[in-house]
Protein backbone atom coordinates (compact mmCIF):
# COMPACT_ATOMS: atom_id res chain seq x y z
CA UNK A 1 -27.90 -11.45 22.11
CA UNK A 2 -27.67 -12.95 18.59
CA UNK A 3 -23.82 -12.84 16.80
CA UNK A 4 -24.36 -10.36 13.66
CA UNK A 5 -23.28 -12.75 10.61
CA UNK A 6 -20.00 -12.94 9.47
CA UNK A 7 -18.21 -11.24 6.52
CA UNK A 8 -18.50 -12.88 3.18
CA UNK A 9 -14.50 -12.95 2.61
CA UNK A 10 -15.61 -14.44 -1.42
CA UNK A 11 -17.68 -10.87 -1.93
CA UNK A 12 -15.63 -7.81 -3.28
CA UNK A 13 -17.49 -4.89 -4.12
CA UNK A 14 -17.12 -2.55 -7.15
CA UNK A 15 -18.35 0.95 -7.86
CA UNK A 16 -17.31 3.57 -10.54
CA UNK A 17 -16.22 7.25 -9.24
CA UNK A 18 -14.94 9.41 -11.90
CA UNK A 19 -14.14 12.40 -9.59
CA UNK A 20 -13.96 13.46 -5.99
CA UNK A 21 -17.01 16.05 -5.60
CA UNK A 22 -17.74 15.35 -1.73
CA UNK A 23 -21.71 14.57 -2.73
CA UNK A 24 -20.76 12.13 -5.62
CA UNK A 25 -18.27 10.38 -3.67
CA UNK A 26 -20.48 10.11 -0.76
CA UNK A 27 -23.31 8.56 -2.46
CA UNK A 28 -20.64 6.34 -4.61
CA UNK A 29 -19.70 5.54 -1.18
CA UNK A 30 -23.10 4.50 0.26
CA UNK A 31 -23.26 2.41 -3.21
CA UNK A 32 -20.37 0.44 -3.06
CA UNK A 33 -21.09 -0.89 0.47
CA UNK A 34 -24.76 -1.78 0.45
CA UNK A 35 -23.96 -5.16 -1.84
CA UNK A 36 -21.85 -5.75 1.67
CA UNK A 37 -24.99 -4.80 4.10
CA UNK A 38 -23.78 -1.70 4.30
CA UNK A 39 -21.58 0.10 7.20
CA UNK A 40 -23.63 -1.18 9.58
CA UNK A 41 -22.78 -4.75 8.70
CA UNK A 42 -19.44 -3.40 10.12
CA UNK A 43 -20.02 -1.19 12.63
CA UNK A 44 -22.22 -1.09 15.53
CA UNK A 45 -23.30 1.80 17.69
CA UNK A 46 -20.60 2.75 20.62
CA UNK A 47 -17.69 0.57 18.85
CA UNK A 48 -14.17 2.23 18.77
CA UNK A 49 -13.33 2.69 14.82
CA UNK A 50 -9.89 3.58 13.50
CA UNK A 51 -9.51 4.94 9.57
CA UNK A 52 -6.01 3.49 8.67
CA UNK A 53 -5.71 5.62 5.03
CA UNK A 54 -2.06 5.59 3.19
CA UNK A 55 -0.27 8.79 4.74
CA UNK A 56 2.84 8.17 3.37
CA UNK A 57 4.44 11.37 2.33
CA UNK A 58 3.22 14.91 2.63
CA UNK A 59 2.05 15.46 -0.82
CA UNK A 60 -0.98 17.34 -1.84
CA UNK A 61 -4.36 15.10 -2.97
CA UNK A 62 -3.74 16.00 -6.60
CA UNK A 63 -0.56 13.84 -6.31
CA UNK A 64 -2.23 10.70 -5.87
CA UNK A 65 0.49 9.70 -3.16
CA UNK A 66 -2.21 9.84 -0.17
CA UNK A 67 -5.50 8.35 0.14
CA UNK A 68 -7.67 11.38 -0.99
CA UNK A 69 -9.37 13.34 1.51
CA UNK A 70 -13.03 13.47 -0.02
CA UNK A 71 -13.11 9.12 0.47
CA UNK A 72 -11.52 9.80 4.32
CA UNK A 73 -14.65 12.35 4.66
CA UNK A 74 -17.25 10.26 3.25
CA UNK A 75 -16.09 6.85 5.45
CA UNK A 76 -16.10 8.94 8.05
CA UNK A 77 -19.20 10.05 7.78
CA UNK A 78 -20.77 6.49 7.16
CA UNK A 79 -19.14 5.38 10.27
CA UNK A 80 -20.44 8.08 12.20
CA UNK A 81 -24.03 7.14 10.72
CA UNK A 82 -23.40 3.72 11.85
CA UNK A 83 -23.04 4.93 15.82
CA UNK A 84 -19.08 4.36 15.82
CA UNK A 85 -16.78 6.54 17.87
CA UNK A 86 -14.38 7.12 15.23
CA UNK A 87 -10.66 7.98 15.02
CA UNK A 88 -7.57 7.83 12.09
CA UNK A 89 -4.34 7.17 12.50
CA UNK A 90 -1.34 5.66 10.00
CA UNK A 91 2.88 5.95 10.71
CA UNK A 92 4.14 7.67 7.55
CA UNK A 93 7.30 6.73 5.54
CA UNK A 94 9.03 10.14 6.19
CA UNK A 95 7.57 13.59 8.33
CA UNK A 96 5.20 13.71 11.35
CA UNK A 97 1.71 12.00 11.12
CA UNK A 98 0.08 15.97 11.63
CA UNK A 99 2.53 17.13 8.86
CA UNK A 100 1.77 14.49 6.73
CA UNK A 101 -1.96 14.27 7.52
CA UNK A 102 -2.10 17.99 7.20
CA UNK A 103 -0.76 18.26 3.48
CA UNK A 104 -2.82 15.56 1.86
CA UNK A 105 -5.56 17.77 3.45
CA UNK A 106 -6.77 14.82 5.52
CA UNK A 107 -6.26 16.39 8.82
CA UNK A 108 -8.40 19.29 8.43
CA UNK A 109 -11.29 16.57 7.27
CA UNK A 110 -10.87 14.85 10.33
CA UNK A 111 -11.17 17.89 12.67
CA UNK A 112 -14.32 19.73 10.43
CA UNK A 113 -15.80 15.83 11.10
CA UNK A 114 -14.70 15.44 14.66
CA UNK A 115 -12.65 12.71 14.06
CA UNK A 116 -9.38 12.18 16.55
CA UNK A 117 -6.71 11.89 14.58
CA UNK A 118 -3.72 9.35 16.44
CA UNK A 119 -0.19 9.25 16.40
CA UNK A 120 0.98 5.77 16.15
CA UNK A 121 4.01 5.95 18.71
CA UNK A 122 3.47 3.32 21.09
CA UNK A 123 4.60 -0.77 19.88
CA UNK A 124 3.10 -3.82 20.85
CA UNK A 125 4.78 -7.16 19.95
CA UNK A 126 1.97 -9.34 18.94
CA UNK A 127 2.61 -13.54 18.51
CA UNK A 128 1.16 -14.92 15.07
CA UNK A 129 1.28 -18.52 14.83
CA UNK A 130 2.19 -21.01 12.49
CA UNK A 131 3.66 -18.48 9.96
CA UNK A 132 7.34 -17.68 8.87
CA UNK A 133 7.48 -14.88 11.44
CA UNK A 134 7.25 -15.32 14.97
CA UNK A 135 6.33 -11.75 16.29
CA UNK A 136 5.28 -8.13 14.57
CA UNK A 137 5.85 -4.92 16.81
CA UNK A 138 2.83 -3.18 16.03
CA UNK A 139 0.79 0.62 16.71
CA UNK A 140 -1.12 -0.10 20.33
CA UNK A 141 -3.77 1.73 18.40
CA UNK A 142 -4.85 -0.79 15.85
CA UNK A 143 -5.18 -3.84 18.54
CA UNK A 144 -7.09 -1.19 20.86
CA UNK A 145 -10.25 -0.22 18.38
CA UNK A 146 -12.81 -2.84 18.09
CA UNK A 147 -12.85 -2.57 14.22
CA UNK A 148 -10.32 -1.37 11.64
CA UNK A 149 -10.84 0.13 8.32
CA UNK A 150 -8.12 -0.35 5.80
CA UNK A 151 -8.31 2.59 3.41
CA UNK A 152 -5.47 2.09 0.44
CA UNK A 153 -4.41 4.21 -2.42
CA UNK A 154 -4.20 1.94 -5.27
CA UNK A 155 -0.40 2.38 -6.38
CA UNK A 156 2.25 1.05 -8.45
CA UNK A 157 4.96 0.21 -6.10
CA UNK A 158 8.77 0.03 -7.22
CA UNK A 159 9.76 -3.17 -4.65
CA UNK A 160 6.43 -5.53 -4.38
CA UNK A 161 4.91 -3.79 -7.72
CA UNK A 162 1.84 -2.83 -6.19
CA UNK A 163 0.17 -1.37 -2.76
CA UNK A 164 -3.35 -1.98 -2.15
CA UNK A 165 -5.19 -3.34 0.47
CA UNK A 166 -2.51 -6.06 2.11
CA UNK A 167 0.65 -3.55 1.62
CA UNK A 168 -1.36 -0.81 3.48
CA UNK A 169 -1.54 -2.37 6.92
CA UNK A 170 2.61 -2.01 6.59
CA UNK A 171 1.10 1.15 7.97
CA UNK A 172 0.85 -0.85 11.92
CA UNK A 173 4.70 -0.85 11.76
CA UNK A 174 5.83 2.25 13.58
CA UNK A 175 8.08 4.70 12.54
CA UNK A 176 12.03 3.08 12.35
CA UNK A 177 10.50 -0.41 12.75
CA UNK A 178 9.89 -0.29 9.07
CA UNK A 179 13.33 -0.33 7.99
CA UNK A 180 14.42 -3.12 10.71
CA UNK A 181 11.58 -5.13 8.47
CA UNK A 182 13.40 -4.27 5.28
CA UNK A 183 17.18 -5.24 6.28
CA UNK A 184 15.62 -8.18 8.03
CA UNK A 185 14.56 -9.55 4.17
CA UNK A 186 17.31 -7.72 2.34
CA UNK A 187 17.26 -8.26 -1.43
CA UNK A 188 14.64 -10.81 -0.76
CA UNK A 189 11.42 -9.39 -2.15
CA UNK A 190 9.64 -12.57 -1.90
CA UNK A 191 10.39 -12.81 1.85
CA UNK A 192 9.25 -8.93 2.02
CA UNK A 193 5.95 -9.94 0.29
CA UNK A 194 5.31 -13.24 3.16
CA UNK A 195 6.68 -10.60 5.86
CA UNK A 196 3.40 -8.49 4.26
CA UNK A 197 1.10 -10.92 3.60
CA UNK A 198 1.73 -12.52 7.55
CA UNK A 199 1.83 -8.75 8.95
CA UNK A 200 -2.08 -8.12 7.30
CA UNK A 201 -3.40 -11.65 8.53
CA UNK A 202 -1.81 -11.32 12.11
CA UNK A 203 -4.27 -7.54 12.28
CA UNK A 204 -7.03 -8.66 9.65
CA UNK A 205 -8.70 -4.75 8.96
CA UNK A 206 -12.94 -5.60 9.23
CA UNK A 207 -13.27 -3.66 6.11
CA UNK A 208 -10.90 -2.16 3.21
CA UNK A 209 -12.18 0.09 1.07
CA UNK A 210 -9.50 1.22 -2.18
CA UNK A 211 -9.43 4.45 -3.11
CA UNK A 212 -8.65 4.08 -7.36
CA UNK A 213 -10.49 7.05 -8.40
CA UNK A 214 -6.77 8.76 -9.41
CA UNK A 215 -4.29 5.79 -8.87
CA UNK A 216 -0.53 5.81 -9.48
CA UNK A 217 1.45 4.28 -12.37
CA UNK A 218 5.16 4.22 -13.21
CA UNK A 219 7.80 4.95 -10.36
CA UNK A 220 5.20 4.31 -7.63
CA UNK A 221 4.39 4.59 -5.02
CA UNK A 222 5.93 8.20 -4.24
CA UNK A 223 6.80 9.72 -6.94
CA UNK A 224 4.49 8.06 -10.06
CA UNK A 225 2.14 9.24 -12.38
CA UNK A 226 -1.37 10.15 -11.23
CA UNK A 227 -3.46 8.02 -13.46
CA UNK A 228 -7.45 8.26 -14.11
CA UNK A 229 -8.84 4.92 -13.43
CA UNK A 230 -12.44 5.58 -11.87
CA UNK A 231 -13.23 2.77 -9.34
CA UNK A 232 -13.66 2.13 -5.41
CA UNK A 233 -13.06 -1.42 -4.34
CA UNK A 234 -14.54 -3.07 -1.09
CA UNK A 235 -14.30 -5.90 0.63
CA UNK A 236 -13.88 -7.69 3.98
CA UNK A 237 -10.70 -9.51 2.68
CA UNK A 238 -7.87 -7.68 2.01
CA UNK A 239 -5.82 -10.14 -0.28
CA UNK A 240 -9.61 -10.96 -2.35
CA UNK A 241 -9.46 -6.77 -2.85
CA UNK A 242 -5.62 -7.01 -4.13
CA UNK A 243 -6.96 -10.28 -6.27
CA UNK A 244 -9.38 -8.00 -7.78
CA UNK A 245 -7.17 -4.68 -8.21
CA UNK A 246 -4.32 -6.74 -9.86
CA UNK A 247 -7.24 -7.39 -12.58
CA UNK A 248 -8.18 -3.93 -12.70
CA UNK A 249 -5.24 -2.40 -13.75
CA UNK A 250 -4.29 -4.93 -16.24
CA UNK A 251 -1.12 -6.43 -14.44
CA UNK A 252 -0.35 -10.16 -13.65
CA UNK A 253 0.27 -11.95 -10.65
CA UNK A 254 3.89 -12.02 -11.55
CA UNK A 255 4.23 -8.30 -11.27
CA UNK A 256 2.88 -8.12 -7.49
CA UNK A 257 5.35 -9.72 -4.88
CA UNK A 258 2.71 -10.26 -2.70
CA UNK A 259 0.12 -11.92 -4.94
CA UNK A 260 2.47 -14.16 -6.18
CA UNK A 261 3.33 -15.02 -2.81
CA UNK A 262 -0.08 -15.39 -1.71
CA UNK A 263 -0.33 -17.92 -4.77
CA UNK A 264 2.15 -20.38 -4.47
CA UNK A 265 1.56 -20.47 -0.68
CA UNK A 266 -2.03 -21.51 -1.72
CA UNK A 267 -3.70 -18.90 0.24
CA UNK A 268 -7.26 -18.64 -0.24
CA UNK A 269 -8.84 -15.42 -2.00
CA UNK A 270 -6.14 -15.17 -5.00
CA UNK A 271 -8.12 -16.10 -8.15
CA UNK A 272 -11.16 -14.08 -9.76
CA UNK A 273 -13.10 -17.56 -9.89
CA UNK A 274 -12.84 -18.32 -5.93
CA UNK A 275 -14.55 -14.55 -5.78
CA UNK A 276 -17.95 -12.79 -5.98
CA UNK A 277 -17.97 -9.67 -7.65
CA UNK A 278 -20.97 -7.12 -7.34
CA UNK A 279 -21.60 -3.45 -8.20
CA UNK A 280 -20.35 -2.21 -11.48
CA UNK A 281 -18.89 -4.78 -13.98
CA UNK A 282 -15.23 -5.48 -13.35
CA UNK A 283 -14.87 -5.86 -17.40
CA UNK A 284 -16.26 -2.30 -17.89
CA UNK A 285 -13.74 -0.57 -15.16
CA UNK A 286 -10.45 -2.24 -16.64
CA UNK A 287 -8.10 0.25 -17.59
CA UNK A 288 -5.91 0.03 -20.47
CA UNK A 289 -1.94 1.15 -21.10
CA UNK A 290 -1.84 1.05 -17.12
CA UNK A 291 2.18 1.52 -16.86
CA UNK A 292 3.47 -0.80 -14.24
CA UNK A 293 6.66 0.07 -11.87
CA UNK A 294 9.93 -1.33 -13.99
CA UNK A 295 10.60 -4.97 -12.78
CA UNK A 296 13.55 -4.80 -9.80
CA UNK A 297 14.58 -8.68 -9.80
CA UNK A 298 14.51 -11.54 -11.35
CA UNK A 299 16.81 -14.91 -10.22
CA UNK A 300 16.25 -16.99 -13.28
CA UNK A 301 17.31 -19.69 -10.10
CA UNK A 302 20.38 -18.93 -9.55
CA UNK A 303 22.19 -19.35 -6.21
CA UNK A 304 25.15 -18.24 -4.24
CA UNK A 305 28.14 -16.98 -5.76
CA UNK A 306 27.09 -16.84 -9.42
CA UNK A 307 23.91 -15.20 -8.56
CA UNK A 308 26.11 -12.75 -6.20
CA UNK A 309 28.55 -11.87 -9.51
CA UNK A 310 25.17 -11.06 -11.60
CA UNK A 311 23.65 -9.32 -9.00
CA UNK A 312 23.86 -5.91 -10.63
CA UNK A 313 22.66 -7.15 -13.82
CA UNK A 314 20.06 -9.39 -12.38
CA UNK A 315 18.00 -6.69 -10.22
CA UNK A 316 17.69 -3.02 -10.67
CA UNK A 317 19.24 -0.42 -8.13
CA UNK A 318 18.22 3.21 -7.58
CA UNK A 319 20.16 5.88 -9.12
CA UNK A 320 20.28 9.61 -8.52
CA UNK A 321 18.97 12.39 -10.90
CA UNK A 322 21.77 15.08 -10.21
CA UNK A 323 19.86 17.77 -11.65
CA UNK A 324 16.61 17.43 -9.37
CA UNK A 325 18.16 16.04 -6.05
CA UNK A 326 18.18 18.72 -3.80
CA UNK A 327 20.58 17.31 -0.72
CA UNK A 328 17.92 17.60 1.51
CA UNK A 329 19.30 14.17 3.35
CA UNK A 330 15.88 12.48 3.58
CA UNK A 331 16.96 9.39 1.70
CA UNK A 332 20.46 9.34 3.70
CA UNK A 333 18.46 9.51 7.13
CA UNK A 334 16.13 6.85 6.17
CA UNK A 335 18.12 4.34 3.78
CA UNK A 336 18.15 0.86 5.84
CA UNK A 337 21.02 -0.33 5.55
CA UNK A 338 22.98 3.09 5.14
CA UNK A 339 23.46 2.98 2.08
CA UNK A 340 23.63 6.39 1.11
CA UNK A 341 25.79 9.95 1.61
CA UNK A 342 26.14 13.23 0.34
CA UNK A 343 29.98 13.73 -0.50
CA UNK A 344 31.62 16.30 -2.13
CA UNK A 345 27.78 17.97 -2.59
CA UNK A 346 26.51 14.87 -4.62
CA UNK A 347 24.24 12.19 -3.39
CA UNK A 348 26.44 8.57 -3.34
CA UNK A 349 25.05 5.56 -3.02
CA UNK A 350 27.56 2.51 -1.96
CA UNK A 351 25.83 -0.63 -4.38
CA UNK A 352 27.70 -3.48 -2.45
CA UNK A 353 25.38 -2.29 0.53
CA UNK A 354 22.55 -1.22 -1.08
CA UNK A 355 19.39 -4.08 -0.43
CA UNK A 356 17.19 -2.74 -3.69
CA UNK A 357 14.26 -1.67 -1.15
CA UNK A 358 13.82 1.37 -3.09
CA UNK A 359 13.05 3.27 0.35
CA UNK A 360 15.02 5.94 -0.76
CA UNK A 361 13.03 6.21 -4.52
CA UNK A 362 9.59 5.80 -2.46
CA UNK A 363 10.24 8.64 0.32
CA UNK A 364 12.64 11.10 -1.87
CA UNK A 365 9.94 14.15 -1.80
CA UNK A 366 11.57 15.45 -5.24
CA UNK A 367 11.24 12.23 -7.53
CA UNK A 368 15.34 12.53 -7.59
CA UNK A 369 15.83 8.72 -7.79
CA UNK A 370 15.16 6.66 -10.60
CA UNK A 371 15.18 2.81 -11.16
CA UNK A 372 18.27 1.76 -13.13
CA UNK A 373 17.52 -1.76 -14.37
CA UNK A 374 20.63 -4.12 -15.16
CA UNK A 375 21.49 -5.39 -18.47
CA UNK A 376 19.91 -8.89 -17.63
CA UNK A 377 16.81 -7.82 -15.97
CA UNK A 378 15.94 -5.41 -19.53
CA UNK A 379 16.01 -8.03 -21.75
CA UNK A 380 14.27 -10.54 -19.09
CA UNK A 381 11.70 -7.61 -19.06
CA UNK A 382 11.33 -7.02 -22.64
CA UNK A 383 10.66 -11.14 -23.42
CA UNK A 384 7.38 -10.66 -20.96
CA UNK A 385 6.25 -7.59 -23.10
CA UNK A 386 6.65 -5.31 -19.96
CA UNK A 387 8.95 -2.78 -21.41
């Protein structure tokens, strides 16, 4: 029996959605894929296929936190069409997968489709090689499907500035595995981004498809703006998808941890030219006054004790809004390096501790923590026009 071809990793597909009606989105669906060969260039009758869509809060679709459930039905569909046995699955920042799954209103897609939906519970340490890390402990659920389909929510993203395609499969990492990840690279966002960019090669999805019909600006990726930008993205290659997203929304490669990672490492996949774009112009997508996430750090190559003194005025930190924190303890319980208490009934947050991961600001289900940027880090921001 003849190999089917392999995926063009250069080809990233564009197609403009302006809203989520289930018929629309569907056929802007079928659209966006056939420059690709279609679902069935990914999926082939009787394969296992797991949906792995951004569940990471319980927030309703309208919030643009969650992948919306109208581009979960319609891939579902398609991969149904194709003959796949399909499931979905993800490990949420903060609440139970159901919970979660069931307030973005993706659950109840799944079970009107018959799709099993799969609580990532069970790790499995997998051995990359020749990278910076040696082993990832990983959901037994992505390594047991024969293909995976990476379905982001294109967001602004306080730490690595934005989540698309490559920050989504952070999703493998189960439950309080994440924040062993994050105290592991500390204020290092740059190690955070490799960590990222290693994690997605070491379980390469077969397709990603971006949902950036509503994105997310600002104080992404939890508790951001919902912002109108009218565009799926596909691809076989998740960093190619982030290459082209980056462009969409106007940012630059300094502004996304991981892209800038990805392009002084000299990975392949991280410049427009080294791409092939199809489907709706890139040029007439772009989206302007897209409002990034405020800068968090910036070294100016300092080391040790110096850059230690300055830290506070080099990075930013995240600082409570007294008026809409609630002290409902989510950001104490899941702060990595325990950071954080409620004291005398107000939210305290010990800064000699505190890494800058911003777990707290992404998970806090009441947008009660802001981004406090130093004194250095404004007027750093404010040369590069980003403020």
């Amino acid at each position: 029996m003849q190999s089917p071809p392999k995926p063009d990793h250069t080809q990233v597909s564009l197609q403009r959605l302006n809203s989520y009606d289930p018929t629309e989105t569907l056929v802007a669906l079928e659209k966006l894929l056939e420059p690709l060969g279609g679902m069935s260039a990914f999926v082939k009758p009787g394969q296992s296929v797991l949906i792995k869509p951004n569940l990471l809060a319980g927030k309703t679709p309208e919030k643009a936190v969650t992948t919306h459930p109208e581009i979960v039905r319609g891939v579902i569909q398609l991969v149904q069409r194709a003959g796949g046995e399909v499931s979905l699955g993800d490990s949420p920042g903060i609440g139970s997968p159901e919970t979660v799954a069931r307030k973005s209103g993706i659950l109840a897609v799944a079970e009107e489709r018959g799709c099993r939906f799969v609580r990532f519970e069970t790790s499995v340490t997998i051995h990359p090689k020749g990278g910076t890390f040696q082993q990832f402990e990983v959901a037994r659920e992505l390594l047991d499907a024969d293909v995976v389909i990476n379905l982001p929510k294109l967001k602004t993203h306080q730490m690595m500035g934005l989540t698309c395609g490559v920050k989504n499969m952070f999703g493998a990492v189960v439950g309080l595995r994440k924040p062993r990840l994050h105290l592991q690279a500390g204020t290092d966002k740059a190690f955070f981004a490799m960590m990222l960019l290693e994690l997605c090669e070491a379980l390469p999805p077969a397709l990603t498809i971006v949902d950036a019909v509503v994105g997310m600006e600002g104080e992404g990726p939890g508790s951001g703006d919902p912002v109108q930008i009218g565009a799926l993205l596909a691809g076989s290659h998740p960093q190619a998808i982030d290459t082209v997203a980056t462009e969409l929304v106007g940012l630059q490669p300094h502004q996304v941890w991981t892209q800038q990672q990805a392009i002084e490492t000299e990975r392949p996949y991280t410049r427009l030219q080294q791409l092939q774009l199809s489907g709706d112009p890139l040029e007439s997508l772009k989206i302007k006054h897209f409002r990034a996430a405020k800068t968090t750090d910036v070294n100016f190559g300092l080391k040790g004790g110096l850059k230690h003194l300055l830290k506070n005025a080099l990075t930013a930190r995240p600082e409570p809004d007294h008026k809409l924190c609630l002290l409902c303890n989510d950001c104490v319980t899941h702060c990595p390096p325990e950071a954080m208490k409620i004291e005398h009934n107000r939210l305290q947050i010990d800064y000699d501790r505190c890494i800058r991961c911003f777990c707290c600001q992404e998970l806090c289900p009441h947008g009660a923590l802001i981004t406090k940027q130093g004194i250095l880090l404004r007027l750093s921001s404010f040369l590069r026009g980003e403020s």
